[in-house]
PDB file of N, CA and C in Angstrom:
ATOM      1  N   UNK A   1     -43.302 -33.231 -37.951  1.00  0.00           N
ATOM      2  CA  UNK A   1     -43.829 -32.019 -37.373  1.00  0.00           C
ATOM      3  C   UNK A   1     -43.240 -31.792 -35.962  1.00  0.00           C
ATOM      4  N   UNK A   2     -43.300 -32.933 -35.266  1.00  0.00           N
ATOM      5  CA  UNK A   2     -42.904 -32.745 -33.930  1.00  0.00           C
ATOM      6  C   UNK A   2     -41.331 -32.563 -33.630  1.00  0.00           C
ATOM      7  N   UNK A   3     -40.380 -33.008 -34.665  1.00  0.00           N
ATOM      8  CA  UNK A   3     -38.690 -32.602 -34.765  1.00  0.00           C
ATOM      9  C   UNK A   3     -39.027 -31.090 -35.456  1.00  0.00           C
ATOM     10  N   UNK A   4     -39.595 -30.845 -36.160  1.00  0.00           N
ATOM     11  CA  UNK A   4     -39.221 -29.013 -36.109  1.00  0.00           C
ATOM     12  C   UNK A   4     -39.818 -27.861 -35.002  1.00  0.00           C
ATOM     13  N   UNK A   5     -40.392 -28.641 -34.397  1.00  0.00           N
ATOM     14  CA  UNK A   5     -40.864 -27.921 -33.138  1.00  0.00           C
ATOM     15  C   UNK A   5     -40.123 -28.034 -32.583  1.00  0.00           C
ATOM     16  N   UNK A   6     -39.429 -28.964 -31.913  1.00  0.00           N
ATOM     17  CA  UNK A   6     -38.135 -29.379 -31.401  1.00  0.00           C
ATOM     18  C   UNK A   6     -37.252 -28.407 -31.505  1.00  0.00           C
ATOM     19  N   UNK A   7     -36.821 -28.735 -32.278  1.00  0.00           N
ATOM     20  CA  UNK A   7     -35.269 -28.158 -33.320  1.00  0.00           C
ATOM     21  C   UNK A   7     -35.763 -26.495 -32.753  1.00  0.00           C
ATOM     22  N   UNK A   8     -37.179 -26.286 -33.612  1.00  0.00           N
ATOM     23  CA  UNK A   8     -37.734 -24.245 -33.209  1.00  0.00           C
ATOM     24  C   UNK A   8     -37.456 -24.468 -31.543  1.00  0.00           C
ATOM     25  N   UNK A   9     -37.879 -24.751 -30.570  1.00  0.00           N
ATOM     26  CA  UNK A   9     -37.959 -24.243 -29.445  1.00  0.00           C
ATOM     27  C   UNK A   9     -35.993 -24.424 -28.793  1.00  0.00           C
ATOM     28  N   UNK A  10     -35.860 -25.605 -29.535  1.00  0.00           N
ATOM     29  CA  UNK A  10     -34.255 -25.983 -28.611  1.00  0.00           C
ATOM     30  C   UNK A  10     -33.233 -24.357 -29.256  1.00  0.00           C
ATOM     31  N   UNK A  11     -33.560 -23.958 -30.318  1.00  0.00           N
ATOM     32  CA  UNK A  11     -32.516 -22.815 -30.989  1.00  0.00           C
ATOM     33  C   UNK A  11     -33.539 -21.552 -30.689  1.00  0.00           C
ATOM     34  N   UNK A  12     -34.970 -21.536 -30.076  1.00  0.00           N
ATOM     35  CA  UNK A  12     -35.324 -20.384 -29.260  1.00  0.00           C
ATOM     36  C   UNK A  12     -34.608 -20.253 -27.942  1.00  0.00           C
ATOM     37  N   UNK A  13     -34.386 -21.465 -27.667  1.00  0.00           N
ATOM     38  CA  UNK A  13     -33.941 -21.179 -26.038  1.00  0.00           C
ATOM     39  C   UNK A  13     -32.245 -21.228 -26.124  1.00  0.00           C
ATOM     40  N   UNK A  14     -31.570 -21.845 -26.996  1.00  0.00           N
ATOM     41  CA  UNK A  14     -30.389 -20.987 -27.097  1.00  0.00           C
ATOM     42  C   UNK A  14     -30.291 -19.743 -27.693  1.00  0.00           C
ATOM     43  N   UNK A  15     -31.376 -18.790 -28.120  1.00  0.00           N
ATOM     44  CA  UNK A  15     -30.841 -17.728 -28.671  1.00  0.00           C
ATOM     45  C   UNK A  15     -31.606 -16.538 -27.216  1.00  0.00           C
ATOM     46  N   UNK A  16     -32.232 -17.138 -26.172  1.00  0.00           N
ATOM     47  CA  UNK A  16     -32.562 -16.349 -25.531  1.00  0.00           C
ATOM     48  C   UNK A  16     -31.547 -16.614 -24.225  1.00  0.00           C
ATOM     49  N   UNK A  17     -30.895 -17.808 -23.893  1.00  0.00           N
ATOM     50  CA  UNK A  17     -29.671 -18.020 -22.881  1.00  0.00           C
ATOM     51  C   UNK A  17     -28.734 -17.321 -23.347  1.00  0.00           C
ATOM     52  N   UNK A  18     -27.850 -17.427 -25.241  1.00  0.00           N
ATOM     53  CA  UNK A  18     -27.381 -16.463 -25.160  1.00  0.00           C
ATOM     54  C   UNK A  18     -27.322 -14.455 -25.359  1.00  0.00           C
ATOM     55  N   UNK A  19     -28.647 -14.195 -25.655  1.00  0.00           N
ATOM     56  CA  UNK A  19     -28.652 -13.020 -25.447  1.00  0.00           C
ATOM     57  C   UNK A  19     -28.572 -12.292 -23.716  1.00  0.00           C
ATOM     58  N   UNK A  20     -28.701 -13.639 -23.199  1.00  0.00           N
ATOM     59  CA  UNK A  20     -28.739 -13.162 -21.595  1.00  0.00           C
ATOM     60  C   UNK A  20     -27.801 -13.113 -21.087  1.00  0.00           C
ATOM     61  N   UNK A  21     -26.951 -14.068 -21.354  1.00  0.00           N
ATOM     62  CA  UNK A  21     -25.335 -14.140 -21.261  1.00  0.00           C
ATOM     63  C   UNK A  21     -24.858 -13.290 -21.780  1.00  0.00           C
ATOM     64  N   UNK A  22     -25.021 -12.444 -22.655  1.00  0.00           N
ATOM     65  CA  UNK A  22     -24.367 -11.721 -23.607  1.00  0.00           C
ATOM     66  C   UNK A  22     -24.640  -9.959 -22.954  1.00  0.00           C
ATOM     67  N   UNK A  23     -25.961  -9.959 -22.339  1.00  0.00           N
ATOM     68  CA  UNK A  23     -26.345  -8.534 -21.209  1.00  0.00           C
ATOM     69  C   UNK A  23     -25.587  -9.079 -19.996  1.00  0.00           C
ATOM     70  N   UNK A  24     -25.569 -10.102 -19.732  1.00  0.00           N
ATOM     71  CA  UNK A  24     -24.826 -10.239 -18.465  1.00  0.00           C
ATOM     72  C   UNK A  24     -23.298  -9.024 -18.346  1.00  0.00           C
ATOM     73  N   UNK A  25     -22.897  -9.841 -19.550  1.00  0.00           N
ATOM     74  CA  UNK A  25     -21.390  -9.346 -19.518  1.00  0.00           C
ATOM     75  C   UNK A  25     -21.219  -8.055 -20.156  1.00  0.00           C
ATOM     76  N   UNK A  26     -22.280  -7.697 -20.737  1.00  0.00           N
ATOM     77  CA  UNK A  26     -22.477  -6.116 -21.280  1.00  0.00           C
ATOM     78  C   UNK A  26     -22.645  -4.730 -19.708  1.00  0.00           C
ATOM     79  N   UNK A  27     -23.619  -5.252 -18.762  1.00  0.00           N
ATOM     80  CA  UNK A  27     -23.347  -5.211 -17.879  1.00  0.00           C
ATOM     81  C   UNK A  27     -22.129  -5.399 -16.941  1.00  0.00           C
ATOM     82  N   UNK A  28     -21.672  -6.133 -16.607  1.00  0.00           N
ATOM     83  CA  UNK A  28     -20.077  -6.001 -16.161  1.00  0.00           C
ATOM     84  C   UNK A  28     -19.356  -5.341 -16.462  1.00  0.00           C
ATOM     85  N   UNK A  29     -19.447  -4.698 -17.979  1.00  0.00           N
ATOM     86  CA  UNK A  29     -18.287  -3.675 -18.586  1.00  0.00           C
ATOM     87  C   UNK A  29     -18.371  -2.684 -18.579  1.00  0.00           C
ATOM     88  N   UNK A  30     -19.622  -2.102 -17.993  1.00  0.00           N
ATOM     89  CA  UNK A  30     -20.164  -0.196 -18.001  1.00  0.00           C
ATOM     90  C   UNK A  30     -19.170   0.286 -16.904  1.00  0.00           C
ATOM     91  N   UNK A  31     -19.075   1.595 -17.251  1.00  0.00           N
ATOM     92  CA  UNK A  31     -17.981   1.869 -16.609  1.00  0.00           C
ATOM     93  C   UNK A  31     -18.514   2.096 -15.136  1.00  0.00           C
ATOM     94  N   UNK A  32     -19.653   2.234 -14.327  1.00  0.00           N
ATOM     95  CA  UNK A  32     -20.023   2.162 -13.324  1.00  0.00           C
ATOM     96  C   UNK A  32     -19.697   0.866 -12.596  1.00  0.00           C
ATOM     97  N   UNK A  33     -19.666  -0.599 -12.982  1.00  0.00           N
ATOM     98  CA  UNK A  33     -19.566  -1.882 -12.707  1.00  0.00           C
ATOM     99  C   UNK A  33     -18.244  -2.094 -12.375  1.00  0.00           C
ATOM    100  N   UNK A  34     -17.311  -1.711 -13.406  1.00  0.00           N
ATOM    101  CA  UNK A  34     -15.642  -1.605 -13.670  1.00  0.00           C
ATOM    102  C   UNK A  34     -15.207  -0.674 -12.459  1.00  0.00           C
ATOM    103  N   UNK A  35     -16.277   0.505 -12.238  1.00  0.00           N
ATOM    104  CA  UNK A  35     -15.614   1.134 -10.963  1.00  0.00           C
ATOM    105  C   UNK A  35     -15.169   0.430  -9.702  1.00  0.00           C
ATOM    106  N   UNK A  36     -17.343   0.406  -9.308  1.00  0.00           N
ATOM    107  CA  UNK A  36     -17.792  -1.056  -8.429  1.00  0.00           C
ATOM    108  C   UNK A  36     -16.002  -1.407  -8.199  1.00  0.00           C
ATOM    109  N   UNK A  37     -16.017  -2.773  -9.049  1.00  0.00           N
ATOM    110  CA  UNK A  37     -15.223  -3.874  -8.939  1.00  0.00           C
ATOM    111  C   UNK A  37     -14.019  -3.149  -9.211  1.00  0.00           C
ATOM    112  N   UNK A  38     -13.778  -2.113  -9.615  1.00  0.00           N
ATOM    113  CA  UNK A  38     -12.240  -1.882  -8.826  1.00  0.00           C
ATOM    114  C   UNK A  38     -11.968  -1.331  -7.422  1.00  0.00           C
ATOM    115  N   UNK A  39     -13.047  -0.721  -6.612  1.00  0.00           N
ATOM    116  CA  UNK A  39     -13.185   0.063  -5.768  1.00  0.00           C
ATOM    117  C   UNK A  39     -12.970  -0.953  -4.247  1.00  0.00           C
ATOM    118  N   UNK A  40     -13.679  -2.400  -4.826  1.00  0.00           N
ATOM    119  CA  UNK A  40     -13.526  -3.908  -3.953  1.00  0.00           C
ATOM    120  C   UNK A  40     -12.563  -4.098  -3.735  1.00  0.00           C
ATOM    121  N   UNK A  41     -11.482  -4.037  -5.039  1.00  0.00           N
ATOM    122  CA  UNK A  41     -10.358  -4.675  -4.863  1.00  0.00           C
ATOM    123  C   UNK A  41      -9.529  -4.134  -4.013  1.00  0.00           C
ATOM    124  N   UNK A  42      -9.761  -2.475  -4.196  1.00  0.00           N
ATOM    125  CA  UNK A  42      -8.685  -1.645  -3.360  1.00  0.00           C
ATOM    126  C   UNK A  42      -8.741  -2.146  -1.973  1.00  0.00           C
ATOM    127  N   UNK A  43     -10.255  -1.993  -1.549  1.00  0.00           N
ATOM    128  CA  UNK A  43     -10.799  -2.216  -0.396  1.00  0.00           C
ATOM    129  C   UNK A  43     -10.402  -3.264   0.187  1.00  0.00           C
ATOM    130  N   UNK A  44     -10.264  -4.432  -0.950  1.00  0.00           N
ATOM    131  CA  UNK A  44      -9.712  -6.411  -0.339  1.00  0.00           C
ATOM    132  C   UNK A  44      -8.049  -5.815  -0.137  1.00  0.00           C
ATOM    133  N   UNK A  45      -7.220  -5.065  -0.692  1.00  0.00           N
ATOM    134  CA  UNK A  45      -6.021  -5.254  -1.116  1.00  0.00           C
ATOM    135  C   UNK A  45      -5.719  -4.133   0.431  1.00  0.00           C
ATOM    136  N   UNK A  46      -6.561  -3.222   0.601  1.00  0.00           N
ATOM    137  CA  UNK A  46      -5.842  -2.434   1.902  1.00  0.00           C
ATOM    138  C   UNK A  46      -5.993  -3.277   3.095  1.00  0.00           C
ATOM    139  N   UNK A  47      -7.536  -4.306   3.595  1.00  0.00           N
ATOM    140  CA  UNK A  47      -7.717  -4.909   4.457  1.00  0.00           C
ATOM    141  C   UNK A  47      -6.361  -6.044   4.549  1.00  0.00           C
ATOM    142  N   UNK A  48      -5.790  -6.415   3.273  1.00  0.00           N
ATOM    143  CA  UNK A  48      -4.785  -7.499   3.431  1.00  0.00           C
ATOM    144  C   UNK A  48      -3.286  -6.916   3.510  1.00  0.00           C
ATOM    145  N   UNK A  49      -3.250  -5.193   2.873  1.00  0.00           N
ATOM    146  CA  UNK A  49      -1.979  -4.812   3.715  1.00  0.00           C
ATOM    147  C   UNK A  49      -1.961  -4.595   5.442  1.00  0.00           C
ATOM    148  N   UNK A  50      -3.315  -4.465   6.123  1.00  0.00           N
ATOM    149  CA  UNK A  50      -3.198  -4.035   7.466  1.00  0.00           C
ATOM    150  C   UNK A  50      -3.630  -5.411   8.144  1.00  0.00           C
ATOM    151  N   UNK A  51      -4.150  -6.223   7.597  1.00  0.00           N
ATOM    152  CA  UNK A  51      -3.105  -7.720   8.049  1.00  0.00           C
ATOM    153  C   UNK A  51      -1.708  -7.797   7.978  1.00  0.00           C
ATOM    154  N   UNK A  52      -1.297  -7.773   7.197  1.00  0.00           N
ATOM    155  CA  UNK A  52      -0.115  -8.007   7.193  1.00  0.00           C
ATOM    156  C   UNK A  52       1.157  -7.569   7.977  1.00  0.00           C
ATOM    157  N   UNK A  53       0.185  -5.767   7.921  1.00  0.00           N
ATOM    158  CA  UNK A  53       1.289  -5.019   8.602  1.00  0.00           C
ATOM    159  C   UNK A  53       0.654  -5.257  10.056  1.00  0.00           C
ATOM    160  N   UNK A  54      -0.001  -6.024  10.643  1.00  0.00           N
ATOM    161  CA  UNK A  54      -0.128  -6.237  12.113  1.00  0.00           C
ATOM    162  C   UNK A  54       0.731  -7.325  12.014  1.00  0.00           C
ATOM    163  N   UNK A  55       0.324  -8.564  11.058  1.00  0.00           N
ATOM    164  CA  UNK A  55       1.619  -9.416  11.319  1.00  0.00           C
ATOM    165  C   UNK A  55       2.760  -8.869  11.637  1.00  0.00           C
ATOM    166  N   UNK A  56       3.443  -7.723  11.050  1.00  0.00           N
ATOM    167  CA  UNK A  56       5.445  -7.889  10.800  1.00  0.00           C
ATOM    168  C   UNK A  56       5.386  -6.894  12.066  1.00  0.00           C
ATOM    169  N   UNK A  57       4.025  -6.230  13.029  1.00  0.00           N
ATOM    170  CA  UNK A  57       4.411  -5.676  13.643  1.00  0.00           C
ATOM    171  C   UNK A  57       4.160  -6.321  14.766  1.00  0.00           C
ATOM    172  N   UNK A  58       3.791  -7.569  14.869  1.00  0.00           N
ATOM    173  CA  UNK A  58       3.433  -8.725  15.992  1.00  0.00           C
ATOM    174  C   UNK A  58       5.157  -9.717  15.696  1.00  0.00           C
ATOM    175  N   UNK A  59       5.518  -9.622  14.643  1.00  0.00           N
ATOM    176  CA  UNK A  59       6.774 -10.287  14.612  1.00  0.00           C
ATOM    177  C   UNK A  59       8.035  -9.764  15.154  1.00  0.00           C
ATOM    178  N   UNK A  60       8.254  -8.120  15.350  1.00  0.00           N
ATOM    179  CA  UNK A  60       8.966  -7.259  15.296  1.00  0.00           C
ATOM    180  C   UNK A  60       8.545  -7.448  17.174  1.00  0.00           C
ATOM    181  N   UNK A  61       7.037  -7.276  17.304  1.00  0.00           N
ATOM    182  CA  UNK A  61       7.808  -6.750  18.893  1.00  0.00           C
ATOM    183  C   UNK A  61       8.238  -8.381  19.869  1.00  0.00           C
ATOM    184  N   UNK A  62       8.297  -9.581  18.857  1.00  0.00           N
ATOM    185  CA  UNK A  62       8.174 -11.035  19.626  1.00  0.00           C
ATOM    186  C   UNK A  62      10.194 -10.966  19.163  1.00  0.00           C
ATOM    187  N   UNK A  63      10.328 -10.431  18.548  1.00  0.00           N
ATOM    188  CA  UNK A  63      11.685 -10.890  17.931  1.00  0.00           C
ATOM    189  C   UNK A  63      12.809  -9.544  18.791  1.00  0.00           C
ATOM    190  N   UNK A  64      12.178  -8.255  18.752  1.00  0.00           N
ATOM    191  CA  UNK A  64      12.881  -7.168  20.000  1.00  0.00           C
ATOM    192  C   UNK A  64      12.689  -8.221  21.108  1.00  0.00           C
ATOM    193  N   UNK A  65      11.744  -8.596  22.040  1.00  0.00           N
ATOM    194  CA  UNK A  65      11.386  -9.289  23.121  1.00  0.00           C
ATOM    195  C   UNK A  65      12.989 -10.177  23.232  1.00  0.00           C
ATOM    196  N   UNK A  66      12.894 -10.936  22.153  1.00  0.00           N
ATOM    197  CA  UNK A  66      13.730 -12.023  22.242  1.00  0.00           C
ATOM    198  C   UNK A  66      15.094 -11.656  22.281  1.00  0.00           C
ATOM    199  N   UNK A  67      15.463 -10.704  21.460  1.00  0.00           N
ATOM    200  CA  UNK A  67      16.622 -10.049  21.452  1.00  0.00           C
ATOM    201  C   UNK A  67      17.076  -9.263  23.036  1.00  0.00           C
ATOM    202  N   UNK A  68      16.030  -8.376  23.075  1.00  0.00           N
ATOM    203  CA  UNK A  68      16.386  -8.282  24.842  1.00  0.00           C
ATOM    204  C   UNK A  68      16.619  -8.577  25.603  1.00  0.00           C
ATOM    205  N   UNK A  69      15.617 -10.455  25.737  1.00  0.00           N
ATOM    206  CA  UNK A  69      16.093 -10.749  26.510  1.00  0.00           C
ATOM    207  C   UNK A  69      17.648 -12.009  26.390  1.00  0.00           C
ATOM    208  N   UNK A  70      17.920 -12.083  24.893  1.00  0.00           N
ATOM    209  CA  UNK A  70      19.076 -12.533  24.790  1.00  0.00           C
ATOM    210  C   UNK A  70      20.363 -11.434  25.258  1.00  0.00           C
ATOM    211  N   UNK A  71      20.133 -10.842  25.311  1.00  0.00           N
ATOM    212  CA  UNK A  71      21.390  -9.250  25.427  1.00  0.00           C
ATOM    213  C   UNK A  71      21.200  -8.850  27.114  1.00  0.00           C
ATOM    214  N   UNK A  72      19.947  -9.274  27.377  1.00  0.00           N
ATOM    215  CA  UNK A  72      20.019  -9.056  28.947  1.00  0.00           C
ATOM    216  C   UNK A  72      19.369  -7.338  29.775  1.00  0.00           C
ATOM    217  N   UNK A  73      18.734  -6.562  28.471  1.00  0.00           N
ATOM    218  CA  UNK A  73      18.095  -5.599  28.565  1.00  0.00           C
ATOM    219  C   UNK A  73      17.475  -5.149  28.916  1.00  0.00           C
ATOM    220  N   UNK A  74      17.067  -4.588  30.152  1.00  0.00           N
ATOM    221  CA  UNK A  74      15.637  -4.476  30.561  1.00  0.00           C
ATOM    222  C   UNK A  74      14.630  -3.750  29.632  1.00  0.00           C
ATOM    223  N   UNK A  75      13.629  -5.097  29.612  1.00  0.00           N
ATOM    224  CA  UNK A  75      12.529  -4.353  28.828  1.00  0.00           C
ATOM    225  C   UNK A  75      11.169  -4.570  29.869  1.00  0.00           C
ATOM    226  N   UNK A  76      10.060  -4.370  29.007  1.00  0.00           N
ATOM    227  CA  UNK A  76       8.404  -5.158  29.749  1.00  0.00           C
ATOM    228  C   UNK A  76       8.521  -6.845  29.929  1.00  0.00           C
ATOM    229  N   UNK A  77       7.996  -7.121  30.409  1.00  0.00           N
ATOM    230  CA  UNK A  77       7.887  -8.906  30.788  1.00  0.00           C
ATOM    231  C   UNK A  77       7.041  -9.050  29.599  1.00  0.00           C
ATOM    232  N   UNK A  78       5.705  -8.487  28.967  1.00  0.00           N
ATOM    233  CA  UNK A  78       4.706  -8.824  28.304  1.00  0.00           C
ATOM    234  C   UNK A  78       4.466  -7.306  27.542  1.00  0.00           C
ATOM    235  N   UNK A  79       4.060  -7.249  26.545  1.00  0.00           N
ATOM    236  CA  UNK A  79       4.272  -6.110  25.229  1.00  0.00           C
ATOM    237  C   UNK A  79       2.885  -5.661  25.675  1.00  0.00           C
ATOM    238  N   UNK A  80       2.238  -4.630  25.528  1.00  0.00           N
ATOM    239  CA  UNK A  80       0.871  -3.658  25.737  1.00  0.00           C
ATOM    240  C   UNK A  80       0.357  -4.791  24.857  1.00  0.00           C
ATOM    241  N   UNK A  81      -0.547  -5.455  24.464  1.00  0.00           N
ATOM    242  CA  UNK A  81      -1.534  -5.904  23.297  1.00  0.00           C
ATOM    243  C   UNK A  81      -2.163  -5.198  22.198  1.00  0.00           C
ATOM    244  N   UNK A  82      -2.505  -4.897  21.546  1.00  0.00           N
ATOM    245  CA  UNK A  82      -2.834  -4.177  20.316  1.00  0.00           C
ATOM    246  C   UNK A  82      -4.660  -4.335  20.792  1.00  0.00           C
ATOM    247  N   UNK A  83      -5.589  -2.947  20.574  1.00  0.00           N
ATOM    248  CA  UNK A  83      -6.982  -3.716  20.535  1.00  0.00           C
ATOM    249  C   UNK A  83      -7.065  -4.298  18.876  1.00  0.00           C
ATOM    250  N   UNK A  84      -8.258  -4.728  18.412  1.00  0.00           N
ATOM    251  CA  UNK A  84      -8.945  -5.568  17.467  1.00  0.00           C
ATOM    252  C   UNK A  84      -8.857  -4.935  16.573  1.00  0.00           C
ATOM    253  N   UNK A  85      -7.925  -5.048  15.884  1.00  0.00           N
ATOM    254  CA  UNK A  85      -8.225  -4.052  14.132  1.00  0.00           C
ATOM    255  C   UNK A  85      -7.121  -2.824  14.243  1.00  0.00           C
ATOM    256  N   UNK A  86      -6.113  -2.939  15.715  1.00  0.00           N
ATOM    257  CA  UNK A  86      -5.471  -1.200  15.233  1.00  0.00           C
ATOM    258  C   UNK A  86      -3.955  -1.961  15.204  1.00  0.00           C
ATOM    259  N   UNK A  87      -3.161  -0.859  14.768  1.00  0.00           N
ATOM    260  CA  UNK A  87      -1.798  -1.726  15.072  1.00  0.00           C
ATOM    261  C   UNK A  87      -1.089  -0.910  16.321  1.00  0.00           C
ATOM    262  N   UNK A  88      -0.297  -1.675  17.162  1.00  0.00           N
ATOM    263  CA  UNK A  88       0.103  -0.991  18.347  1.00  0.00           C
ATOM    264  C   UNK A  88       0.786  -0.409  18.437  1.00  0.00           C
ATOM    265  N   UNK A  89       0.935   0.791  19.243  1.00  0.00           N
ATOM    266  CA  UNK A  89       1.495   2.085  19.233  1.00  0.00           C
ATOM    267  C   UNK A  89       2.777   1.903  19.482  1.00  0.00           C
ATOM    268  N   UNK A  90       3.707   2.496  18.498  1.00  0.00           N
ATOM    269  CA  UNK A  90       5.345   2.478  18.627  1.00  0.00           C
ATOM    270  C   UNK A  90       5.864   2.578  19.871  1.00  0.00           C
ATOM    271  N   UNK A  91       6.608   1.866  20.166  1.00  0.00           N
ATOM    272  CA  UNK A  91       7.892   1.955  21.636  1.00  0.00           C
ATOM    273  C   UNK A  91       8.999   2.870  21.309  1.00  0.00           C
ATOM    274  N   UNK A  92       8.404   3.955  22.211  1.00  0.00           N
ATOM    275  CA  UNK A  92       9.400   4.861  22.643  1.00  0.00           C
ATOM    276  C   UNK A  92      10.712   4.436  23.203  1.00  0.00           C
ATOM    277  N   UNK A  93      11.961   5.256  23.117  1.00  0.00           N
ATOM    278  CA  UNK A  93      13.063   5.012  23.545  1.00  0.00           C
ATOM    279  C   UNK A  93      13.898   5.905  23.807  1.00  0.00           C
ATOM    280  N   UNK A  94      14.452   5.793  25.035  1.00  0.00           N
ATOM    281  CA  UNK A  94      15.542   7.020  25.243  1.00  0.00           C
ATOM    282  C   UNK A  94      16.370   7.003  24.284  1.00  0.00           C
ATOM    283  N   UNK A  95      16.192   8.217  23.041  1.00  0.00           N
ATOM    284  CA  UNK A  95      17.916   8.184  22.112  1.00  0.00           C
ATOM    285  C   UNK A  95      18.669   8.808  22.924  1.00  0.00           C
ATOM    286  N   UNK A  96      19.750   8.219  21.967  1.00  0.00           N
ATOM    287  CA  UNK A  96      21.164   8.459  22.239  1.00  0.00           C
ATOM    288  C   UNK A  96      21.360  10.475  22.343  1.00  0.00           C
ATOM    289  N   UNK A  97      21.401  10.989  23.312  1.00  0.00           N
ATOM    290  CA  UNK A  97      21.812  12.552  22.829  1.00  0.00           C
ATOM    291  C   UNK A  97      23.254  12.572  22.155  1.00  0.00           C
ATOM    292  N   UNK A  98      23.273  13.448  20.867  1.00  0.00           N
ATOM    293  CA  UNK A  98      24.526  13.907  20.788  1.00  0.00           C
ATOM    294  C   UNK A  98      24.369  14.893  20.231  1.00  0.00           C
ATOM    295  N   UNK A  99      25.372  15.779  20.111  1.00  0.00           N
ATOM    296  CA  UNK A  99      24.970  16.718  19.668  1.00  0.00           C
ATOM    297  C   UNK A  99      26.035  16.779  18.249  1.00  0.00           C
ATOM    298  N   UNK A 100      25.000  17.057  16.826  1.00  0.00           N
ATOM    299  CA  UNK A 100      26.591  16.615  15.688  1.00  0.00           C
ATOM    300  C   UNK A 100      27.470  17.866  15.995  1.00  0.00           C
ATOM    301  N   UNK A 101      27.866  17.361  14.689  1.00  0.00           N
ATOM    302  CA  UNK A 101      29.545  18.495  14.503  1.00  0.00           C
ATOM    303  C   UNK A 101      28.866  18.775  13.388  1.00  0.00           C
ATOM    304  N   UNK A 102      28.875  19.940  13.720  1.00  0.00           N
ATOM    305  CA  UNK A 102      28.171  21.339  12.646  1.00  0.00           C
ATOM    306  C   UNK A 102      28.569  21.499  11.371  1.00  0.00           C
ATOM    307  N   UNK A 103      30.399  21.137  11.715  1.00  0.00           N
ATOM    308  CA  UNK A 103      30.743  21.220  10.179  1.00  0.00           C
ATOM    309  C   UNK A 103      30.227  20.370   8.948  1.00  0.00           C
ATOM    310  N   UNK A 104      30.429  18.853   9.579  1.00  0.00           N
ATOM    311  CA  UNK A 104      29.966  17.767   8.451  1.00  0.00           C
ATOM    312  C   UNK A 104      28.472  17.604   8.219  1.00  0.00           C
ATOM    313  N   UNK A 105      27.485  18.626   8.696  1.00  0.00           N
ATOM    314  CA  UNK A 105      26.507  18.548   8.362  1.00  0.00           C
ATOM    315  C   UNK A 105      26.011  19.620   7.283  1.00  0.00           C
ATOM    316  N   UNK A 106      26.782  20.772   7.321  1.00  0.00           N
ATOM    317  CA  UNK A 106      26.689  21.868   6.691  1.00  0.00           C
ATOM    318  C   UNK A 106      26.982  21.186   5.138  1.00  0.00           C
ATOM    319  N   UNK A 107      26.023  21.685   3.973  1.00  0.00           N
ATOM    320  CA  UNK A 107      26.040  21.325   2.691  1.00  0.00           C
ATOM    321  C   UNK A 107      26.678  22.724   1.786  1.00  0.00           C
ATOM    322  N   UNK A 108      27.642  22.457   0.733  1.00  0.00           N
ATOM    323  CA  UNK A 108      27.913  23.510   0.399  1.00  0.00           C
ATOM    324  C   UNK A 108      26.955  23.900  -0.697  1.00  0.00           C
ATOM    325  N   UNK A 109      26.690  25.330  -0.391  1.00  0.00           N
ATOM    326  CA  UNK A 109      25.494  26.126  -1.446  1.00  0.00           C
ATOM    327  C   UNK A 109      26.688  26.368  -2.608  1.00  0.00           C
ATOM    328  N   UNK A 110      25.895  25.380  -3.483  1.00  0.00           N
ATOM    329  CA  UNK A 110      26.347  25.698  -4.995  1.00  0.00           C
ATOM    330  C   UNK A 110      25.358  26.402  -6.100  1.00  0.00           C
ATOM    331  N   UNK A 111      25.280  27.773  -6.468  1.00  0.00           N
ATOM    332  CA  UNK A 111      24.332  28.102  -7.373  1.00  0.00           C
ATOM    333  C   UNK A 111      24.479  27.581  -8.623  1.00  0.00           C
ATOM    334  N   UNK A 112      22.708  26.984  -9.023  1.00  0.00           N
ATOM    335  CA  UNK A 112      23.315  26.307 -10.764  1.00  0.00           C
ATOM    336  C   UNK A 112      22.131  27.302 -10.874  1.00  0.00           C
ATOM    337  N   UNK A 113      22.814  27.974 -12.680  1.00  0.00           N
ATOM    338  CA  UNK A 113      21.941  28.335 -13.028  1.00  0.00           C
ATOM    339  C   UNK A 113      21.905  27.786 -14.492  1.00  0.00           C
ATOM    340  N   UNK A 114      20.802  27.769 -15.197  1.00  0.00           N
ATOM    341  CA  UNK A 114      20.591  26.587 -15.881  1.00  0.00           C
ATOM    342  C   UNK A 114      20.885  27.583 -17.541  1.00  0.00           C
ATOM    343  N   UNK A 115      20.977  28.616 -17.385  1.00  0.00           N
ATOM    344  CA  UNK A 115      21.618  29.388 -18.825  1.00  0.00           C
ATOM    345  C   UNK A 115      22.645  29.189 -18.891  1.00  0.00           C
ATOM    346  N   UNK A 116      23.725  28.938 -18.291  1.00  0.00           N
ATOM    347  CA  UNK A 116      25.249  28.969 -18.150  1.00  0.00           C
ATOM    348  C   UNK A 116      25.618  27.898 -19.214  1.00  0.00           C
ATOM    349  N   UNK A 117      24.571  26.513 -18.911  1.00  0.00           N
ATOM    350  CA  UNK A 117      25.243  25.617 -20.162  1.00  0.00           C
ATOM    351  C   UNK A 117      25.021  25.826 -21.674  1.00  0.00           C
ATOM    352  N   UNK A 118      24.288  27.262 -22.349  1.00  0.00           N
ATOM    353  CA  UNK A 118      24.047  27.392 -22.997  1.00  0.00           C
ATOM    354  C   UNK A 118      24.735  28.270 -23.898  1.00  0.00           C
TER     355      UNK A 118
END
């Protein structure tokens, strides 16, 4: 008597762990949940491009620095700092003026018209 009570309660309580397991993941798949959790990822995946892009733009102004002062350039002694979370504002530079040659910039107007190959 006491092994089929057993046996009844041990295959009640696996059939109620897995029906719970089984809403768990029924849940996870509604398309509201699937949004959710894609909406995170974007969110994880932009926070780790604007890491990144503070890195290559913390690498860029340590590696100009270095270059300047290998070439002998006057630049700043020390770069503006970036505040907490922004990336720092581009370094302006006197360009070069020139003024082009008009000709090699000029494109020649070719009309296509698209019945002709027909």
């Amino acid at each position: 008597m006491f092994r089929r009570t057993f046996w009844f309660t041990a295959g009640a309580a696996a059939g109620v762990w897995a029906t719970a397991k089984v809403n768990r993941k029924l849940k996870q798949l509604t398309p509201e949940s699937l949004a959710a959790q894609a909406a995170d990822k974007a969110i994880e995946t932009g926070h780790r491009l604007k890491d990144f892009a503070l890195d290559v733009r913390a690498g860029m102004v340590q590696r100009e620095a270095e270059l300047e002062e290998a070439l002998g350039l006057d630049a700043p002694a020390e770069p503006q700092p970036a505040r907490a979370g922004e990336l720092p504002e581009p370094r302006r530079r006197g360009a070069l003026r020139r003024t082009p040659n008009p000709t090699t910039h000029v494109l020649p107007t070719i009309s296509y018209n698209r019945n002709e190959d027909h």
